[in-house]
N, C-alpha and C. Protein backbone atom coordinates (compact mmCIF):
# COMPACT_ATOMS: atom_id res chain seq x y z
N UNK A 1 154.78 77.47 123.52
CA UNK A 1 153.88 77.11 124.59
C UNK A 1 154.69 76.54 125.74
N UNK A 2 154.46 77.05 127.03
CA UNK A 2 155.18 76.35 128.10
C UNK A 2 154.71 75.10 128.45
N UNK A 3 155.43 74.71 129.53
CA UNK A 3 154.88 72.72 129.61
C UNK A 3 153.47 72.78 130.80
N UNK A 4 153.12 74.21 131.05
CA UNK A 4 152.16 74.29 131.79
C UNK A 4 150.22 74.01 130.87
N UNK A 5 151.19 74.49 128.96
CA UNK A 5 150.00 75.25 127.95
C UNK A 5 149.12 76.11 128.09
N UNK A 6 150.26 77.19 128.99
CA UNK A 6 149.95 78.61 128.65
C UNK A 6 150.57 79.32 127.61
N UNK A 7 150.10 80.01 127.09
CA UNK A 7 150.72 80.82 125.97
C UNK A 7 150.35 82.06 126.00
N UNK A 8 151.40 82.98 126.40
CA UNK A 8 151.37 84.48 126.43
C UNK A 8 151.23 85.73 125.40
N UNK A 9 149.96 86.38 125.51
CA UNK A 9 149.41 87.39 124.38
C UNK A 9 150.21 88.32 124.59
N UNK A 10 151.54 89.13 123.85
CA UNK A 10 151.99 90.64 124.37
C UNK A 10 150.59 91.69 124.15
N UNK A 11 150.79 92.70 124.45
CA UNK A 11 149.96 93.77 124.02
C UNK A 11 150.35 95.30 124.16
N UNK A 12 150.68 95.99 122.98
CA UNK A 12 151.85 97.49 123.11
C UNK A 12 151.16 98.30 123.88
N UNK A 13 149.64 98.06 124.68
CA UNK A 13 149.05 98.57 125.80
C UNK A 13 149.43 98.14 127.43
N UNK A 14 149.52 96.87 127.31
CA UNK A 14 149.24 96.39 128.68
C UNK A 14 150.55 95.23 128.81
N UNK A 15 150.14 94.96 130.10
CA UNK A 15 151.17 94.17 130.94
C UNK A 15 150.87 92.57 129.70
N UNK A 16 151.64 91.67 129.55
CA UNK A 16 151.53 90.34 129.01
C UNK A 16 150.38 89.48 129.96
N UNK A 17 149.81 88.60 129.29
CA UNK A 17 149.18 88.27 130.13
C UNK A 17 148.48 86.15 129.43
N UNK A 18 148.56 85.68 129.99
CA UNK A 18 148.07 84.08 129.83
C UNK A 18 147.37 83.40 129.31
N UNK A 19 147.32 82.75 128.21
CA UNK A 19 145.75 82.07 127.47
C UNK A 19 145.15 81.18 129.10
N UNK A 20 143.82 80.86 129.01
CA UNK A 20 143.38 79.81 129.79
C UNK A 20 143.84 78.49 128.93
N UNK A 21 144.48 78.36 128.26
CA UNK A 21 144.42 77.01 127.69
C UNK A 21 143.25 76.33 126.94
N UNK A 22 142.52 77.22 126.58
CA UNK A 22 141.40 76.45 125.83
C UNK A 22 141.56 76.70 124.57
N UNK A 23 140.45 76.20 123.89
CA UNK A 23 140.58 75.92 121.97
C UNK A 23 141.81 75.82 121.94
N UNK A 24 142.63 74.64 121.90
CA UNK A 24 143.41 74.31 121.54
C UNK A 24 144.92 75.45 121.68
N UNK A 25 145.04 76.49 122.16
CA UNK A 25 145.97 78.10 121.96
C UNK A 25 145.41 78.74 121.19
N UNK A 26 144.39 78.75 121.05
CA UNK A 26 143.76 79.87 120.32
C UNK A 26 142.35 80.59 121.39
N UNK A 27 142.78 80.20 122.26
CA UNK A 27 142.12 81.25 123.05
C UNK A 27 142.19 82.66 123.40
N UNK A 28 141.04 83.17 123.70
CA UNK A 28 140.23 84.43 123.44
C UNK A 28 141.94 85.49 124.42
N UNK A 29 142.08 86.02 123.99
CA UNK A 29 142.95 86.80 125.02
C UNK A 29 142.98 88.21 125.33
N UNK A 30 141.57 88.36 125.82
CA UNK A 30 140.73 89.44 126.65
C UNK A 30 140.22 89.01 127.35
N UNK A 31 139.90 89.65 128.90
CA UNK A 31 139.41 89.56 129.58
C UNK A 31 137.88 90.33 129.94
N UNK A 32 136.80 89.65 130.13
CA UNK A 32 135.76 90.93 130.32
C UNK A 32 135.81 92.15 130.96
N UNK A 33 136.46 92.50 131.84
CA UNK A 33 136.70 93.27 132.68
C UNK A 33 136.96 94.24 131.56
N UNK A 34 137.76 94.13 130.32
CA UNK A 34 138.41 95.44 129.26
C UNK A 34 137.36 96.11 128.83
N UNK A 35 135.63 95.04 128.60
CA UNK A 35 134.74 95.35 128.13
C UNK A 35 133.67 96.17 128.97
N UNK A 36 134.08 96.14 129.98
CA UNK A 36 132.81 97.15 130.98
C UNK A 36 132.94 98.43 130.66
N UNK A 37 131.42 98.57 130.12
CA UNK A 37 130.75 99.87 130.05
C UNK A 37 131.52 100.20 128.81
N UNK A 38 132.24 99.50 127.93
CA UNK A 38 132.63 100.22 126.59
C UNK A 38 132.11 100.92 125.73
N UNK A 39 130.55 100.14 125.87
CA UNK A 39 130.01 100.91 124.73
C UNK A 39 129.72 102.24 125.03
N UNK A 40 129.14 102.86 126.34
CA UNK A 40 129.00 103.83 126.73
C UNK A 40 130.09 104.88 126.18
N UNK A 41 131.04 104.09 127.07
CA UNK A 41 132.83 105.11 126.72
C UNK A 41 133.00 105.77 125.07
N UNK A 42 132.49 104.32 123.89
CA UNK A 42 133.09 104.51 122.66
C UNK A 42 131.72 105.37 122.70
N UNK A 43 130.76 105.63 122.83
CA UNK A 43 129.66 106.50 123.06
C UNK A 43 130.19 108.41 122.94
N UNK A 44 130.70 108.38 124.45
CA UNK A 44 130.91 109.50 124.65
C UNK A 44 132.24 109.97 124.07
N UNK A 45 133.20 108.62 123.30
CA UNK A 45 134.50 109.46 122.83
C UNK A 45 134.08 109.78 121.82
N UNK A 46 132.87 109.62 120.96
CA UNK A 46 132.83 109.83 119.42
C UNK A 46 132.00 111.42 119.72
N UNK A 47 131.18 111.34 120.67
CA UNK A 47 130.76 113.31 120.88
C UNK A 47 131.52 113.95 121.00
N UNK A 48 132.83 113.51 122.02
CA UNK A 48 134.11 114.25 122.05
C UNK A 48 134.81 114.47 120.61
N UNK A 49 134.96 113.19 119.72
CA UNK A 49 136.02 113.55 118.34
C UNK A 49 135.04 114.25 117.38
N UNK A 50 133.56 114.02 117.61
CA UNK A 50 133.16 115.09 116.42
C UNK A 50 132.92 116.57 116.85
N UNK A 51 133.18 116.98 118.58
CA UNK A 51 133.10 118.43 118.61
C UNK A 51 134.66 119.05 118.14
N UNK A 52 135.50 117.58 118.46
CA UNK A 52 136.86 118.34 117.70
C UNK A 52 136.96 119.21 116.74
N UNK A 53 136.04 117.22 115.75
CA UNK A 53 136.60 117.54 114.11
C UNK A 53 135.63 118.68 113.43
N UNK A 54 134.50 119.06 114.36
CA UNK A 54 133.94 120.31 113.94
C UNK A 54 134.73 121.74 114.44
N UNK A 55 135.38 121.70 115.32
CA UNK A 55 136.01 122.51 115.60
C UNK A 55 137.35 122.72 114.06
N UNK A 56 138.03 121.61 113.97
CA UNK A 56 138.63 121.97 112.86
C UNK A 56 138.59 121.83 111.53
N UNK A 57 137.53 121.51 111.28
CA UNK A 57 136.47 121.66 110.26
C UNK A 57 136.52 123.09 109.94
N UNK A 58 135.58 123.48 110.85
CA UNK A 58 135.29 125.07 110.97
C UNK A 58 136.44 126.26 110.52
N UNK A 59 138.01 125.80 111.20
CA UNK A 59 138.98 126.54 111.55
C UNK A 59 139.66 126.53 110.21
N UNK A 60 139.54 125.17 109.23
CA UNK A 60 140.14 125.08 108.11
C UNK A 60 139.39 125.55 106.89
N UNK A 61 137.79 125.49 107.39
CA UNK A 61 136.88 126.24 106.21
C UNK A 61 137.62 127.75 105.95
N UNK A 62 137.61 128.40 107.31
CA UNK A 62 137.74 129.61 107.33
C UNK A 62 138.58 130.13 106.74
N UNK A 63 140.20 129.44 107.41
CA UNK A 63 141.40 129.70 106.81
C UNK A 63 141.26 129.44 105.05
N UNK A 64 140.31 128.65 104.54
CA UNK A 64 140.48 128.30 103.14
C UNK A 64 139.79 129.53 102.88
N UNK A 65 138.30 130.36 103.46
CA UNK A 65 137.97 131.37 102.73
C UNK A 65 138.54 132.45 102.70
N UNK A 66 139.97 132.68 103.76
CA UNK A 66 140.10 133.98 103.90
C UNK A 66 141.73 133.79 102.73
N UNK A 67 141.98 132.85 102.55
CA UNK A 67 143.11 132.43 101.48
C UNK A 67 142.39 132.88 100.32
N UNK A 68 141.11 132.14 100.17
CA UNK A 68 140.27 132.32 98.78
C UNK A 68 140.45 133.72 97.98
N UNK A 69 140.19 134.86 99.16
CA UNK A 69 140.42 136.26 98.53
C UNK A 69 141.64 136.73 98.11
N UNK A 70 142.77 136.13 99.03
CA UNK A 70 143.78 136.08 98.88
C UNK A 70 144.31 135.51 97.43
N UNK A 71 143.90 134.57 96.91
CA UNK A 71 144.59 133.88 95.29
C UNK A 71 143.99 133.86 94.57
N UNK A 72 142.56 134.64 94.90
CA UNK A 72 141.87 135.62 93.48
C UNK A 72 140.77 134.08 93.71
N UNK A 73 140.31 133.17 94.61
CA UNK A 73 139.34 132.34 94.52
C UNK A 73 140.10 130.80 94.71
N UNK A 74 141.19 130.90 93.98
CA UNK A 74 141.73 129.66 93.53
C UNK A 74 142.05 128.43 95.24
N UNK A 75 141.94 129.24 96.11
CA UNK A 75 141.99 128.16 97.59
C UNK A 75 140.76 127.76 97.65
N UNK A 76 139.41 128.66 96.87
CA UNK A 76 138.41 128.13 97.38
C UNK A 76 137.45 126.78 96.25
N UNK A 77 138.98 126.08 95.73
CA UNK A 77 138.50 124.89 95.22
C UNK A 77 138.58 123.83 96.13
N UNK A 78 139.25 123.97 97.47
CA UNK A 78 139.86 123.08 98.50
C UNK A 78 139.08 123.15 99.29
N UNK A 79 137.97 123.80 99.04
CA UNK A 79 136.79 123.64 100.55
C UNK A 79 135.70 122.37 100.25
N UNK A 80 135.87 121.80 98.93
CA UNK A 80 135.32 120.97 99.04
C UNK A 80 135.93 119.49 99.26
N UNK A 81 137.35 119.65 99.56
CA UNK A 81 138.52 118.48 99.85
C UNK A 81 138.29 118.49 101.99
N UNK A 82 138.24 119.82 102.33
CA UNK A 82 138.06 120.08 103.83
C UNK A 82 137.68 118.97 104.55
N UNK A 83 136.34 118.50 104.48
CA UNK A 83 135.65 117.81 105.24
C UNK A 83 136.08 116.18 105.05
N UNK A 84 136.08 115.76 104.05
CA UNK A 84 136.91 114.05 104.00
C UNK A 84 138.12 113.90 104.16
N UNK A 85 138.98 115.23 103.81
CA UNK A 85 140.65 115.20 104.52
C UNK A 85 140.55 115.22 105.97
N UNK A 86 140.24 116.26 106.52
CA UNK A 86 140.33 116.34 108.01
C UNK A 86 139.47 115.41 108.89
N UNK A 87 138.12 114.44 108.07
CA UNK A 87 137.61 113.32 108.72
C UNK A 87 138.76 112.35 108.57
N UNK A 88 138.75 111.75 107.63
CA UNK A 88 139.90 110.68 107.30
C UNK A 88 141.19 111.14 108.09
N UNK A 89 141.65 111.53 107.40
CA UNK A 89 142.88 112.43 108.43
C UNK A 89 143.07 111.82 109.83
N UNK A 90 142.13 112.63 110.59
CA UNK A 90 141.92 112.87 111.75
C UNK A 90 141.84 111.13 112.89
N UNK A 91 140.68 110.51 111.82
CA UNK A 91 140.62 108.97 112.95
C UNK A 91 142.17 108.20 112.52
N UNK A 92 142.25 108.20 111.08
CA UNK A 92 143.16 107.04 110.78
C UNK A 92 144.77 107.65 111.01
N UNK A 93 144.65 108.81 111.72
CA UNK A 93 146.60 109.07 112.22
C UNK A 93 146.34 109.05 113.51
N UNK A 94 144.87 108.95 114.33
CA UNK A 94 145.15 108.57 115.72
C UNK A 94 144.38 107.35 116.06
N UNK A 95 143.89 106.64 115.38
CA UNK A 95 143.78 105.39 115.46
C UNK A 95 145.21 104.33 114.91
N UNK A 96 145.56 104.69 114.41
CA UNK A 96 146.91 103.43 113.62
C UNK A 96 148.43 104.90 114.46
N UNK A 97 147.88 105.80 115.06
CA UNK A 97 149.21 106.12 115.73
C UNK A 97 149.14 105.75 117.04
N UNK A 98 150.65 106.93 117.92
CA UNK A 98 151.29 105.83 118.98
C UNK A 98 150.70 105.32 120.04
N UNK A 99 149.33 106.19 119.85
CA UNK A 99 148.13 105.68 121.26
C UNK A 99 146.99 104.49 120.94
N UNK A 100 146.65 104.43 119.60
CA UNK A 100 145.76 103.85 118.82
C UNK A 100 144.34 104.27 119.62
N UNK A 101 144.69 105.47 119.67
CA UNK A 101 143.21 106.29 120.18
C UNK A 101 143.24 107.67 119.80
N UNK A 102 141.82 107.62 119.57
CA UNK A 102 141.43 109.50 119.06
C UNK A 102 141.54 110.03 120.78
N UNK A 103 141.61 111.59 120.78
CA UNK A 103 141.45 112.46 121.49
C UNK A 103 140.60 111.99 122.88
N UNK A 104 138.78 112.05 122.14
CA UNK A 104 137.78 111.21 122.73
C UNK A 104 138.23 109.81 123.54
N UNK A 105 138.93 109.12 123.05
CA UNK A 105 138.69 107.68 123.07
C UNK A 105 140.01 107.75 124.51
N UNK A 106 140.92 108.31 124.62
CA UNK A 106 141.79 108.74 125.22
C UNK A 106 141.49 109.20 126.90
N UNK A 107 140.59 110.46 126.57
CA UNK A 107 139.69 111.28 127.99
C UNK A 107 139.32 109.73 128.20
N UNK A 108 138.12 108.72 127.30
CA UNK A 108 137.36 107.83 128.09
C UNK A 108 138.39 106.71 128.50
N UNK A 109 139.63 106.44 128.23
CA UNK A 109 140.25 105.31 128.81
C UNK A 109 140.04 104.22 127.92
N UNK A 110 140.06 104.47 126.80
CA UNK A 110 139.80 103.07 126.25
C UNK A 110 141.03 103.19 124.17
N UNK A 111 140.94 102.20 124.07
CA UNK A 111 142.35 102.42 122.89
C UNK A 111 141.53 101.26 121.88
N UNK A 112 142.06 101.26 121.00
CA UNK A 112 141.84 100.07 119.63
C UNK A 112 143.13 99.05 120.14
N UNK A 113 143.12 97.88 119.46
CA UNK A 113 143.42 97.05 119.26
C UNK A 113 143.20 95.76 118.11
N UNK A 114 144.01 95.25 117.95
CA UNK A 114 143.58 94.06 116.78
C UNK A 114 142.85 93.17 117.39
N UNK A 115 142.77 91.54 117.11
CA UNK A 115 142.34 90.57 117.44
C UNK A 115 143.11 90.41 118.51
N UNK A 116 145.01 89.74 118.18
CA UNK A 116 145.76 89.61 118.56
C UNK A 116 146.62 90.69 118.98
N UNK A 117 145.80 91.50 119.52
CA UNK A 117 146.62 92.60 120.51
C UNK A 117 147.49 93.20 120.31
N UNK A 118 147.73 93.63 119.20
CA UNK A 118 148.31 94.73 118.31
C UNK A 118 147.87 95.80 118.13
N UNK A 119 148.61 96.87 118.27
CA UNK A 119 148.27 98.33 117.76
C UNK A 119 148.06 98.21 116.31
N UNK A 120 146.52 98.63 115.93
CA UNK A 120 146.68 98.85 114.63
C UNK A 120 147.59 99.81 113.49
N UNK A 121 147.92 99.47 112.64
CA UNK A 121 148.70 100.35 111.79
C UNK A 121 147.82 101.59 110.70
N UNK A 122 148.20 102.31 110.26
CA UNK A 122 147.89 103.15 109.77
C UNK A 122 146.78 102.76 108.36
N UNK A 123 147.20 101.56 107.86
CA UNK A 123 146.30 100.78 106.97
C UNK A 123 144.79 100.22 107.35
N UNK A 124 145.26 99.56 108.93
CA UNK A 124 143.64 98.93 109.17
C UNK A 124 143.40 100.62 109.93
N UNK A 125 143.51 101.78 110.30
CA UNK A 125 142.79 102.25 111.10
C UNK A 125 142.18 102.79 109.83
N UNK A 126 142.57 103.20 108.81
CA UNK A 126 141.99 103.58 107.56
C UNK A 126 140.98 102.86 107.28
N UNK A 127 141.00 101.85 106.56
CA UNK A 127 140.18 101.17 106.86
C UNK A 127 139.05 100.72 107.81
N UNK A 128 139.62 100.86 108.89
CA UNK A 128 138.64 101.08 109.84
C UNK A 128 138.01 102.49 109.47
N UNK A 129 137.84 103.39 109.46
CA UNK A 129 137.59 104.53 109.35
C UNK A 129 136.33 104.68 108.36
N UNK A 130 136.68 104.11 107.28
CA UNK A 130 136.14 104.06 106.08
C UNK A 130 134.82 103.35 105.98
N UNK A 131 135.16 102.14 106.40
CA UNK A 131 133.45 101.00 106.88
C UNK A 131 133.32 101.58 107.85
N UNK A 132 133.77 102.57 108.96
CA UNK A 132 132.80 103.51 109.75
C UNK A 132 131.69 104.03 109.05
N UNK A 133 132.15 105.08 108.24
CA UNK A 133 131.66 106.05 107.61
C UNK A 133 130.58 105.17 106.93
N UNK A 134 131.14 104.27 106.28
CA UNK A 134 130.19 103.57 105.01
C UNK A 134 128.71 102.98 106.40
N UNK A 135 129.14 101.93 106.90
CA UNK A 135 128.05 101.56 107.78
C UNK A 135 126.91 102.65 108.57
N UNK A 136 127.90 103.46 109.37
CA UNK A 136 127.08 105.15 110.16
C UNK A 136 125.80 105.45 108.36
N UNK A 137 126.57 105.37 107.62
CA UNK A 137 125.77 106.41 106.87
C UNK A 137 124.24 105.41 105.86
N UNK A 138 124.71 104.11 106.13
CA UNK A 138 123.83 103.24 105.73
C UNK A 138 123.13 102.84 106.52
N UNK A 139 123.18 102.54 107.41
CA UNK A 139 122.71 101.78 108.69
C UNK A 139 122.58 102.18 109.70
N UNK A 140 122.67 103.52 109.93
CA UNK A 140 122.76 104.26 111.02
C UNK A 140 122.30 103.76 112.62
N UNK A 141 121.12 103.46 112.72
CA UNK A 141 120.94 102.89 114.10
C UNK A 141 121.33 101.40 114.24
N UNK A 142 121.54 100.54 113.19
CA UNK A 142 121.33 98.93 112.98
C UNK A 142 123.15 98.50 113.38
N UNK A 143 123.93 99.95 113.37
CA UNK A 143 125.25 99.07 113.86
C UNK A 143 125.06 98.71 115.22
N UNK A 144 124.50 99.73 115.83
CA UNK A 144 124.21 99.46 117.36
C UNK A 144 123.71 98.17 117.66
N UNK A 145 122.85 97.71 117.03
CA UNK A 145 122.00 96.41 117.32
C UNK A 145 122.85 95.13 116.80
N UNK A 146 124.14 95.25 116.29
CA UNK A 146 125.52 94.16 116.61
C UNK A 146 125.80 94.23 117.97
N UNK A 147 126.26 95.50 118.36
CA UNK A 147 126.99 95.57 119.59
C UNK A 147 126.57 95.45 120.49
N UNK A 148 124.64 95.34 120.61
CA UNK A 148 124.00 95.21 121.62
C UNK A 148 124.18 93.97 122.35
N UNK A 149 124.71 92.90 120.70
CA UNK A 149 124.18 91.53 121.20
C UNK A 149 125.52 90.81 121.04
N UNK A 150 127.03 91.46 121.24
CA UNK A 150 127.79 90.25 121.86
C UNK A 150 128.63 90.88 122.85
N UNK A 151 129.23 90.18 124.02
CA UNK A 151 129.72 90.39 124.41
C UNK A 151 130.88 91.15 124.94
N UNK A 152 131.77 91.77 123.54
CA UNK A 152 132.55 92.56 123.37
C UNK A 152 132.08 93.94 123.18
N UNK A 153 131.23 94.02 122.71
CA UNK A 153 130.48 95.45 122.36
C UNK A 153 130.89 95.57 121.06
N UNK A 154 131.36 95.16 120.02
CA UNK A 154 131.89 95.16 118.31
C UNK A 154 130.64 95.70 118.10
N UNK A 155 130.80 96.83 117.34
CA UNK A 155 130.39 97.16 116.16
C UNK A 155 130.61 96.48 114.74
N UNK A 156 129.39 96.06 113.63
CA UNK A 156 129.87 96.22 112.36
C UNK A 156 131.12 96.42 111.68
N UNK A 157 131.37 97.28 112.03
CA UNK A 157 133.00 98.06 111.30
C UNK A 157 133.68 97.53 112.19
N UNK A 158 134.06 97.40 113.48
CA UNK A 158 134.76 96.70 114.13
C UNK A 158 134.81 94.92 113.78
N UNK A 159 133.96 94.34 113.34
CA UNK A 159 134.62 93.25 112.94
C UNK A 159 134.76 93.39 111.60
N UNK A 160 134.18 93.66 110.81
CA UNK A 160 134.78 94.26 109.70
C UNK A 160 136.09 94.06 109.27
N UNK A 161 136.77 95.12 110.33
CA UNK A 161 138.10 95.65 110.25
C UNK A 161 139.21 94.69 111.07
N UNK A 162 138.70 93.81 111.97
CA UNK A 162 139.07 92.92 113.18
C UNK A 162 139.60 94.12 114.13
N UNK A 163 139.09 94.98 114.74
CA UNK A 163 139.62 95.69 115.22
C UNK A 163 138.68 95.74 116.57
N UNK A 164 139.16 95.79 118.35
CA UNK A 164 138.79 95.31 119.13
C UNK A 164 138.78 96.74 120.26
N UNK A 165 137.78 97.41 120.59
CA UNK A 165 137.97 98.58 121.36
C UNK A 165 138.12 98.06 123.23
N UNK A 166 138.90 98.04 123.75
CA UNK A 166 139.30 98.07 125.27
C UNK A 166 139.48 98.88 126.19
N UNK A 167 139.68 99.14 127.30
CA UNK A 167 139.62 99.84 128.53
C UNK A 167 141.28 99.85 128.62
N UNK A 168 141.75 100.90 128.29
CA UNK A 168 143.24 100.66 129.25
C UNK A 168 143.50 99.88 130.31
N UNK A 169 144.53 99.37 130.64
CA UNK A 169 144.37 98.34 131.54
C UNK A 169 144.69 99.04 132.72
N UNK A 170 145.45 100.05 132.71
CA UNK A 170 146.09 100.58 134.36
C UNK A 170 144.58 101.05 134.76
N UNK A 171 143.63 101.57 134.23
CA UNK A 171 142.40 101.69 134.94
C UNK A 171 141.69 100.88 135.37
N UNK A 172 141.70 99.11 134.80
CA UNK A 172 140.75 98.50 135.37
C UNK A 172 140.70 97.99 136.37
C-alpha cells in the first residue's frame, strides 16, 4: 500500500488502476462504467456462441456419420459424446484461454474475469461452464432475476464461480 492508501488492482485486460481506499483495501476494483449494458452484450454473445456451437455441432455430427459407414458403424458410438464435448470444449478453452472470451463475447467487447482481476484459468472456466449448464437447465428464467437485481449484472453461475463479466476497457 502506498503512503497515499491506494492500492493497485493489475488486470491481464486493462491498464492498472487504484482502490478508492475504502473497506479497509479491500475495495471493490471495478468501475461501473465496465458494467454498462452488460447484460444486453452477455445477451447477444451467447446467440452468437450457440449459432457457432450449432454450427459445429452439426459439422461434427456429420463427419461422425459419414466415418460411421466408413468403420462398419463403430464412429457412430461417438455421436453421443458430440454434443457435451464440443459444449464443454468450446466455453471452457475460450473462457480460461488467452482472451477469457468466447467468439460471441469478443464481437460484444466484453471478457471474464475473476473477483481480483485475473484471467480465469482453464479450471474455473470449466467450472464455470458447468453451473452454467446446471442452473440454464434448472432455472431457466430465475438466473436472470439475480442479475436483474445487482449492480454488476452476475448471474447465478457467475457468483457461483466468482467469475465477473466486463466491457473491455479500450472501448469504454
Amino acid at each position: 500500500m502506498s503512503a497515499s492508501g491506494d492500492e493497485t488492482y493489475p488486470s491481464p485486460h486493462s491498464a492498472s488502476r487504484a482502490n478508492d481506499g475504502q473497506n479497509d483495501g479491500l475495495a471493490d476494483p471495478f468501475d461501473d462504467s465496465e458494467f454498462r449494458g452488460i447484460l444486453v452484450s452477455r445477451f447477444l454473445a451467447v446467440i452468437a456462441d450457440f449459432l457457432i456451437l450449432t454450427v459445429l455441432i452439426v459439422s461434427a455430427w456429420l463427419l461422425l456419420g459419414v466415418l460411421g459407414f466408413l468403420t462398419f458403424g463403430l464412429a457412430w458410438l461417438a455421436l453421443q459424446l458430440v454434443t457435451p464435448v464440443v459444449f464443454f470444449g468450446y466455453f471452457t478453452l475460450t473462457l480460461g484461454g488467452e482472451h477469457s472470451a468466447t467468439p460471441g463475447m469478443r464481437f460484444q467487447g466484453i471478457h471474464a474475469e475473476t473477483w481480483d482481476r485475473r484471467a480465469p484459468g482453464l479450471v474455473q472456466a470449466f467450472v464455470q461452464t458447468v453451473l452454467f449448464y446446471l442452473t440454464v437447465s434448472i432455472l431457466t428464467p430465475l438466473i436472470l432475476l439475480v442479475a436483474l437485481f445487482n449492480r454488476r449484472r452476475r448471474c447465478l453461475h457467475d457468483y457461483l464461480s466468482g467469475m465477473v463479466y466486463v466491457r473491455n476497457r479500450e472501448l469504454i
